[in-house]
C-alpha atoms as a PDB file:
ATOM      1  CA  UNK A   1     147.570 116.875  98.532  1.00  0.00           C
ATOM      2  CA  UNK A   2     145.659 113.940  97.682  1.00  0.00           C
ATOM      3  CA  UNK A   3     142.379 115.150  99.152  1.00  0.00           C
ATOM      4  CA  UNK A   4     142.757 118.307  97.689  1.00  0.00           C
ATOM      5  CA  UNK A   5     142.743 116.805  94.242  1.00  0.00           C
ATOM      6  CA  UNK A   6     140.203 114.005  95.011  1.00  0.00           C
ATOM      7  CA  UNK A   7     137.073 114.506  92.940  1.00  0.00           C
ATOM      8  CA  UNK A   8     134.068 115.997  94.361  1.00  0.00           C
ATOM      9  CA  UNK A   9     133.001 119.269  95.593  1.00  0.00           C
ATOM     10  CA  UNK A  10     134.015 120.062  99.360  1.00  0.00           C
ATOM     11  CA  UNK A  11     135.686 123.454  99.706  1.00  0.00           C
ATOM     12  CA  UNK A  12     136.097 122.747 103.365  1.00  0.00           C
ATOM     13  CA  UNK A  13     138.356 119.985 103.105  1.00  0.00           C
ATOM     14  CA  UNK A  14     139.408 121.692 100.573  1.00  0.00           C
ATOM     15  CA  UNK A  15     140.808 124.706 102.318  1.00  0.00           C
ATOM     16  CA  UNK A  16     141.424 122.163 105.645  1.00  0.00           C
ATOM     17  CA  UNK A  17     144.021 120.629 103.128  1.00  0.00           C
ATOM     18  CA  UNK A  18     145.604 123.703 101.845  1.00  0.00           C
ATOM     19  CA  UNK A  19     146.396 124.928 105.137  1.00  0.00           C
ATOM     20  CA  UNK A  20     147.870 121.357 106.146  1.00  0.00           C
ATOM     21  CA  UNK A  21     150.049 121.737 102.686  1.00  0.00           C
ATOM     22  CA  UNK A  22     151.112 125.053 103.797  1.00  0.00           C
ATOM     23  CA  UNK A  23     152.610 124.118 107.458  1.00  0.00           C
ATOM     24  CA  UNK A  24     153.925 121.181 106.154  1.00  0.00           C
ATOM     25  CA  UNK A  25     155.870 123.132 103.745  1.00  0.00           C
ATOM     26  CA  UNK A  26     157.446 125.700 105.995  1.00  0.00           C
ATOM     27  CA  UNK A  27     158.005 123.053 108.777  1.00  0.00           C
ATOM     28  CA  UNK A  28     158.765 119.387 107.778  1.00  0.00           C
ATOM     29  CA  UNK A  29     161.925 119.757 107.073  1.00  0.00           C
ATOM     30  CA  UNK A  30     162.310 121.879 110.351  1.00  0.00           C
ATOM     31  CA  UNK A  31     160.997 119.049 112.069  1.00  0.00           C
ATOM     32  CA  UNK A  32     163.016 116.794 110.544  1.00  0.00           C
ATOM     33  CA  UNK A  33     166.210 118.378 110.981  1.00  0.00           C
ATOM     34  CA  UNK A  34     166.066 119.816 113.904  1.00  0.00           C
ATOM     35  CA  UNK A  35     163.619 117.189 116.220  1.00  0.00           C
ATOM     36  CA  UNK A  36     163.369 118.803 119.676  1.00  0.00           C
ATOM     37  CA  UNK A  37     161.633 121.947 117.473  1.00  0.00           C
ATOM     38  CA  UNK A  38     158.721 122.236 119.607  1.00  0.00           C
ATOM     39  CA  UNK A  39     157.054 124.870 116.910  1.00  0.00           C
ATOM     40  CA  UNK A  40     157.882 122.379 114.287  1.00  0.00           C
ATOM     41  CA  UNK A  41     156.205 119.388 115.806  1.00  0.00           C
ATOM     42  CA  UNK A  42     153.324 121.212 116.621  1.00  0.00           C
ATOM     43  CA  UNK A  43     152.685 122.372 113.258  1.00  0.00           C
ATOM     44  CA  UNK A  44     153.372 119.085 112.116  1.00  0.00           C
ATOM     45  CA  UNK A  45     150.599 117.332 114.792  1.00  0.00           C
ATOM     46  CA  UNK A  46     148.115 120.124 113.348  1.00  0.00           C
ATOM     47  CA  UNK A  47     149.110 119.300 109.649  1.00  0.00           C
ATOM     48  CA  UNK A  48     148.883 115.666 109.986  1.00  0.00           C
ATOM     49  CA  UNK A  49     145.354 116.303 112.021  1.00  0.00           C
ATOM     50  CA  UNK A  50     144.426 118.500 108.727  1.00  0.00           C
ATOM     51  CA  UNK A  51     144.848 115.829 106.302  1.00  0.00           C
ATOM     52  CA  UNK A  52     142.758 113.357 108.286  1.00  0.00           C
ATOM     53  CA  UNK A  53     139.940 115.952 108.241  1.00  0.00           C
ATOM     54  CA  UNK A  54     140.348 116.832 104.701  1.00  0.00           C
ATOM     55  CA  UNK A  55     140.875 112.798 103.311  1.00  0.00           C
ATOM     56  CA  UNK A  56     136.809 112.619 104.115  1.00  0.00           C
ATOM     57  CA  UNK A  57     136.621 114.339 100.597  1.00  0.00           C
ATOM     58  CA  UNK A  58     138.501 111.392  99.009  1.00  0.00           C
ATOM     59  CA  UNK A  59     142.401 109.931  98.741  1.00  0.00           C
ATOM     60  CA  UNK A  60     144.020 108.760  95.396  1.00  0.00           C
ATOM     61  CA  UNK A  61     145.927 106.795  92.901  1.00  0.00           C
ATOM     62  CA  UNK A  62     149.239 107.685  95.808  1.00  0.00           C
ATOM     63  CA  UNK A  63     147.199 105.768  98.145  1.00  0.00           C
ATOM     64  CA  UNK A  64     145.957 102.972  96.387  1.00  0.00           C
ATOM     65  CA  UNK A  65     150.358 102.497  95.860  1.00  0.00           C
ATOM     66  CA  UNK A  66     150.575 102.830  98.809  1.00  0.00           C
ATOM     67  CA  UNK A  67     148.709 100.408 100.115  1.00  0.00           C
ATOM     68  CA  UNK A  68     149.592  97.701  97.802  1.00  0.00           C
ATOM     69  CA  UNK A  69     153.647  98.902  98.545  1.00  0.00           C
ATOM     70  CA  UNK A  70     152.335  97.897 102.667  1.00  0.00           C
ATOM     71  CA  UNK A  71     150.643  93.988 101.371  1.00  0.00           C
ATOM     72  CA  UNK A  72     153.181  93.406  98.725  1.00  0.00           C
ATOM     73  CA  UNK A  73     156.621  94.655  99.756  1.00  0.00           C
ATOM     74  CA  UNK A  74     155.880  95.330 103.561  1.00  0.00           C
ATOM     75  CA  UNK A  75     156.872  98.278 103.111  1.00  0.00           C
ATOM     76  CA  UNK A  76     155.636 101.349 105.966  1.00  0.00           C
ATOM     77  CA  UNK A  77     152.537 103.251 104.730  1.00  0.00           C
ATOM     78  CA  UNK A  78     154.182 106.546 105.516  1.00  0.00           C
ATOM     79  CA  UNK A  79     157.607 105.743 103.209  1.00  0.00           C
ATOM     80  CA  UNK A  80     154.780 104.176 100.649  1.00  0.00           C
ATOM     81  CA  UNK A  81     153.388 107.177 100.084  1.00  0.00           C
ATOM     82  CA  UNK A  82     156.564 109.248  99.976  1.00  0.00           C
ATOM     83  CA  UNK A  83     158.116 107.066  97.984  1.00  0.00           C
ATOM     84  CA  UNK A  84     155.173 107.152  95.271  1.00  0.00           C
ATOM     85  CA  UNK A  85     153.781 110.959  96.063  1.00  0.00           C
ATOM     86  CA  UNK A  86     155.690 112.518  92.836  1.00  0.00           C
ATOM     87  CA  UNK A  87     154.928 109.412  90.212  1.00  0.00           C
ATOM     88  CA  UNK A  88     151.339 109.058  91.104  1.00  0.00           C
ATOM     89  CA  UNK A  89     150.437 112.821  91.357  1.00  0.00           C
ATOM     90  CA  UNK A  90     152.555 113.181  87.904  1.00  0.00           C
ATOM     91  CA  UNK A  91     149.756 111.029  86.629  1.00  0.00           C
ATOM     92  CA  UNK A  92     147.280 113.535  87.660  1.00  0.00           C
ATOM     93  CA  UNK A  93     148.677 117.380  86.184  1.00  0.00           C
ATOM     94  CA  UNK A  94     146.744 116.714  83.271  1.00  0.00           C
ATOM     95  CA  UNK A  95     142.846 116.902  84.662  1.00  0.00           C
ATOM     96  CA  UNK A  96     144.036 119.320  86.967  1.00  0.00           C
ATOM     97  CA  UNK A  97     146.476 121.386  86.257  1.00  0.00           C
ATOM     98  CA  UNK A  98     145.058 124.648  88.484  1.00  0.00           C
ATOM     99  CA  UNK A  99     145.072 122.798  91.122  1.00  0.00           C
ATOM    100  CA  UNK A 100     148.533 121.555  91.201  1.00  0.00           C
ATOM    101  CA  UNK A 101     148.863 125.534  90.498  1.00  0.00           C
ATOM    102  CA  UNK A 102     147.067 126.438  93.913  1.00  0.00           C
ATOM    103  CA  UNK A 103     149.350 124.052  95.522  1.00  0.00           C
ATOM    104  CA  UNK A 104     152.746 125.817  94.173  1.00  0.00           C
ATOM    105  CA  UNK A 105     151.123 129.200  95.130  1.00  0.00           C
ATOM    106  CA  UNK A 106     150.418 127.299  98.468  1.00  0.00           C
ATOM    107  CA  UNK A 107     154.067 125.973  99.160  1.00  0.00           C
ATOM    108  CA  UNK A 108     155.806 129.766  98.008  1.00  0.00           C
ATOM    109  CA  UNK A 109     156.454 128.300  94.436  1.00  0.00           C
ATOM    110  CA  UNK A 110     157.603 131.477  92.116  1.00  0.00           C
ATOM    111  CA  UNK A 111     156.931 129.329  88.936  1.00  0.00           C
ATOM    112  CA  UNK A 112     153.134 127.561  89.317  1.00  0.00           C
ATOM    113  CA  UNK A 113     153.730 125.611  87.119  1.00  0.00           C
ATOM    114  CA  UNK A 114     151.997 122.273  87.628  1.00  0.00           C
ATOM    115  CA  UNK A 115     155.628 120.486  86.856  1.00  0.00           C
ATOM    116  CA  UNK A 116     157.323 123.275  89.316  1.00  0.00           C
ATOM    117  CA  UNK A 117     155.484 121.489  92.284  1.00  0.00           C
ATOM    118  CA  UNK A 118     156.191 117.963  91.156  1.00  0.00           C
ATOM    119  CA  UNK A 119     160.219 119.357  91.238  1.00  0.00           C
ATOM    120  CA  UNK A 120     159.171 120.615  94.459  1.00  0.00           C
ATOM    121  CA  UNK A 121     158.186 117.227  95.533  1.00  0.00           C
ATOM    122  CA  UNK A 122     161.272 115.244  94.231  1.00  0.00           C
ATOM    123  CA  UNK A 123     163.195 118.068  95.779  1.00  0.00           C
ATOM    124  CA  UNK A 124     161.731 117.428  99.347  1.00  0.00           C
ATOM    125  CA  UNK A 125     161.772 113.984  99.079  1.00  0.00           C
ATOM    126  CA  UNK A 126     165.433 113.905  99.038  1.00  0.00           C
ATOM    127  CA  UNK A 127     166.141 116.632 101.145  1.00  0.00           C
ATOM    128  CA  UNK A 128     164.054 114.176 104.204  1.00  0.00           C
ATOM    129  CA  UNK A 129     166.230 111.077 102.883  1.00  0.00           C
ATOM    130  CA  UNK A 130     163.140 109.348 100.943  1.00  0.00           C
ATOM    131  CA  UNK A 131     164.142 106.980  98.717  1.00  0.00           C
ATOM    132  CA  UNK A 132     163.517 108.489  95.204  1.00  0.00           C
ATOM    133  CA  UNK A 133     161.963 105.952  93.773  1.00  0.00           C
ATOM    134  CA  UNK A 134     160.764 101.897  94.349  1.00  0.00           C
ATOM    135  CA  UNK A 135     164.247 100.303  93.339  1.00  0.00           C
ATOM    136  CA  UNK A 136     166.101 102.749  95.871  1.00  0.00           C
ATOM    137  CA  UNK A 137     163.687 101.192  98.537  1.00  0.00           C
ATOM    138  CA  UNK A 138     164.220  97.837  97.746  1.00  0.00           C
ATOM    139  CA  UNK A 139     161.436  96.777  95.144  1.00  0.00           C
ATOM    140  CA  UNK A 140     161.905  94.220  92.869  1.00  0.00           C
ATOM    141  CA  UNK A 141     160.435  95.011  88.995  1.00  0.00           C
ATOM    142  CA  UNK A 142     159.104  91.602  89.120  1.00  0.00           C
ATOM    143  CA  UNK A 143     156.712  92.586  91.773  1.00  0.00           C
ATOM    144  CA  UNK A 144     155.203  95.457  89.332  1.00  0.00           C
ATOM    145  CA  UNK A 145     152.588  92.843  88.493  1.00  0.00           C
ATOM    146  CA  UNK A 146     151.525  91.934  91.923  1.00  0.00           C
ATOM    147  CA  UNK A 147     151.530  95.683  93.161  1.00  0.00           C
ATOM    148  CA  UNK A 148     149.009  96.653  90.084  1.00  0.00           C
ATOM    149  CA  UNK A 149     146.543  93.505  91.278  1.00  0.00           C
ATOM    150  CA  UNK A 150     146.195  94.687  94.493  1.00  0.00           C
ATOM    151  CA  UNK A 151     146.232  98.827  93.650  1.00  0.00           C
ATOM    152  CA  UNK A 152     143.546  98.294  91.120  1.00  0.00           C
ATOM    153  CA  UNK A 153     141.481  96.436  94.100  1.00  0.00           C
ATOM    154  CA  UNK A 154     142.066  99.228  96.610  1.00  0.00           C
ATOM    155  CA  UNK A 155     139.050 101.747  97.338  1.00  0.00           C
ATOM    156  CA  UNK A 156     140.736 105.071  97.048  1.00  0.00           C
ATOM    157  CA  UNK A 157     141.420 104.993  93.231  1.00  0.00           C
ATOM    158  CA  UNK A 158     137.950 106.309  92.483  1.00  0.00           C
ATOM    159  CA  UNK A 159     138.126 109.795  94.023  1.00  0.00           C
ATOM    160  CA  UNK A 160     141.447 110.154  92.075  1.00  0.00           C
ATOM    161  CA  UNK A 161     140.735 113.057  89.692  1.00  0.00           C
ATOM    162  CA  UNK A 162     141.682 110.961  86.701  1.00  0.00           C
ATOM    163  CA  UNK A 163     140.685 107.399  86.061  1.00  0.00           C
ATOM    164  CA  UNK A 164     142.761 104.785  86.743  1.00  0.00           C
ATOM    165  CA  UNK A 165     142.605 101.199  85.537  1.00  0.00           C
ATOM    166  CA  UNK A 166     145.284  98.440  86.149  1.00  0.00           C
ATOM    167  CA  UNK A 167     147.239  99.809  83.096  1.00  0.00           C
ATOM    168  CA  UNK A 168     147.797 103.033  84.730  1.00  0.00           C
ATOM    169  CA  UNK A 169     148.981 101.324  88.019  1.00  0.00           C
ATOM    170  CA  UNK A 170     151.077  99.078  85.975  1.00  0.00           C
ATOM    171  CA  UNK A 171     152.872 102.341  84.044  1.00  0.00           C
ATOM    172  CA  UNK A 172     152.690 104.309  87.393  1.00  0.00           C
ATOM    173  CA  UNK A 173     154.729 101.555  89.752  1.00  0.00           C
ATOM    174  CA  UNK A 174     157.335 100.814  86.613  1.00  0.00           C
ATOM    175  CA  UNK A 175     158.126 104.674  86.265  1.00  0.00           C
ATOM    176  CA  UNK A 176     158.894 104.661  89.467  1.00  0.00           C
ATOM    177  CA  UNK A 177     160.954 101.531  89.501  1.00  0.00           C
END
């Protein structure tokens, strides 16, 4: 998702990412729920191989969280970026709202919406037993501060379709609180 709506033109990784989005979304939970799915896992592997392919393009605001989340509150890059996926990409509906569209036609969305596939998200996220947001996972608002030092520092902010300066990581992390 995040490399889909990095900035830049790459239809490649563009249409590399897509196609991760869509196996993720008609097997993740599959995976999940059922783990000796064999199908499952294998779309899964090929998903997870997609986004490393398409990420060349650029990451995002999600990951620059995320990362602080990992040197802050030790907390696992994977459940970092779940944790943060709906908050952060909330952030970014407003420079581009078609492609949060492309994404709910993507998923089998009826309403593409941009705010559809954020519900979508949230939706997901507790269906796998993510946290919904940072208190759930055992952040502290006191470390809001800390987080937004390091996220402003991280290098994958700038392909992040809308600017972000410390402020926004500062609003970002306490919405999610």
């Amino acid at each position: 998702m995040e490399a889909y709506l990095a900035k830049g033109f790459h239809p490649i990784c563009d249409g590399i990412a897509l196609e991760g989005l869509r196996l993720v979304s008609k097997s993740l939970v599959r995976c999940v729920q059922h783990p000796s799915d064999v199908d499952a896992r294998g779309s899964m592997l090929m998903a997870s191989m997609m986004g490393a392919i398409a990420f060349q393009k650029g990451l995002g605001l999600t990951h620059s969280c995320a990362h602080a989340l990992g040197t802050v509150a030790d907390m696992h890059h994977g459940l970092a970026n779940g944790v943060m996926i709906d908050y952060a990409l909330k952030y970014n509906v407003s420079a581009v709202p078609e492609r949060f569209e492309v994404m709910a036609t993507t998923v089998g969305l009826k309403d593409t919406q941009p705010e559809a596939f954020i519900v979508w998200l949230r939706e997901l996220k507790n269906e796998l037993g993510i946290p919904k947001n940072l208190t759930a996972a055992g952040v502290a608002k006191d470390q809001v501060q800390k987080l937004s030092d390091i996220a402003i520092a991280d290098a994958c902010h700038p392909s992040n379709p809308r600017a972000c300066t410390r402020d926004t990581f500062v609003q970002v992390f306490t919405e999610a609180l």
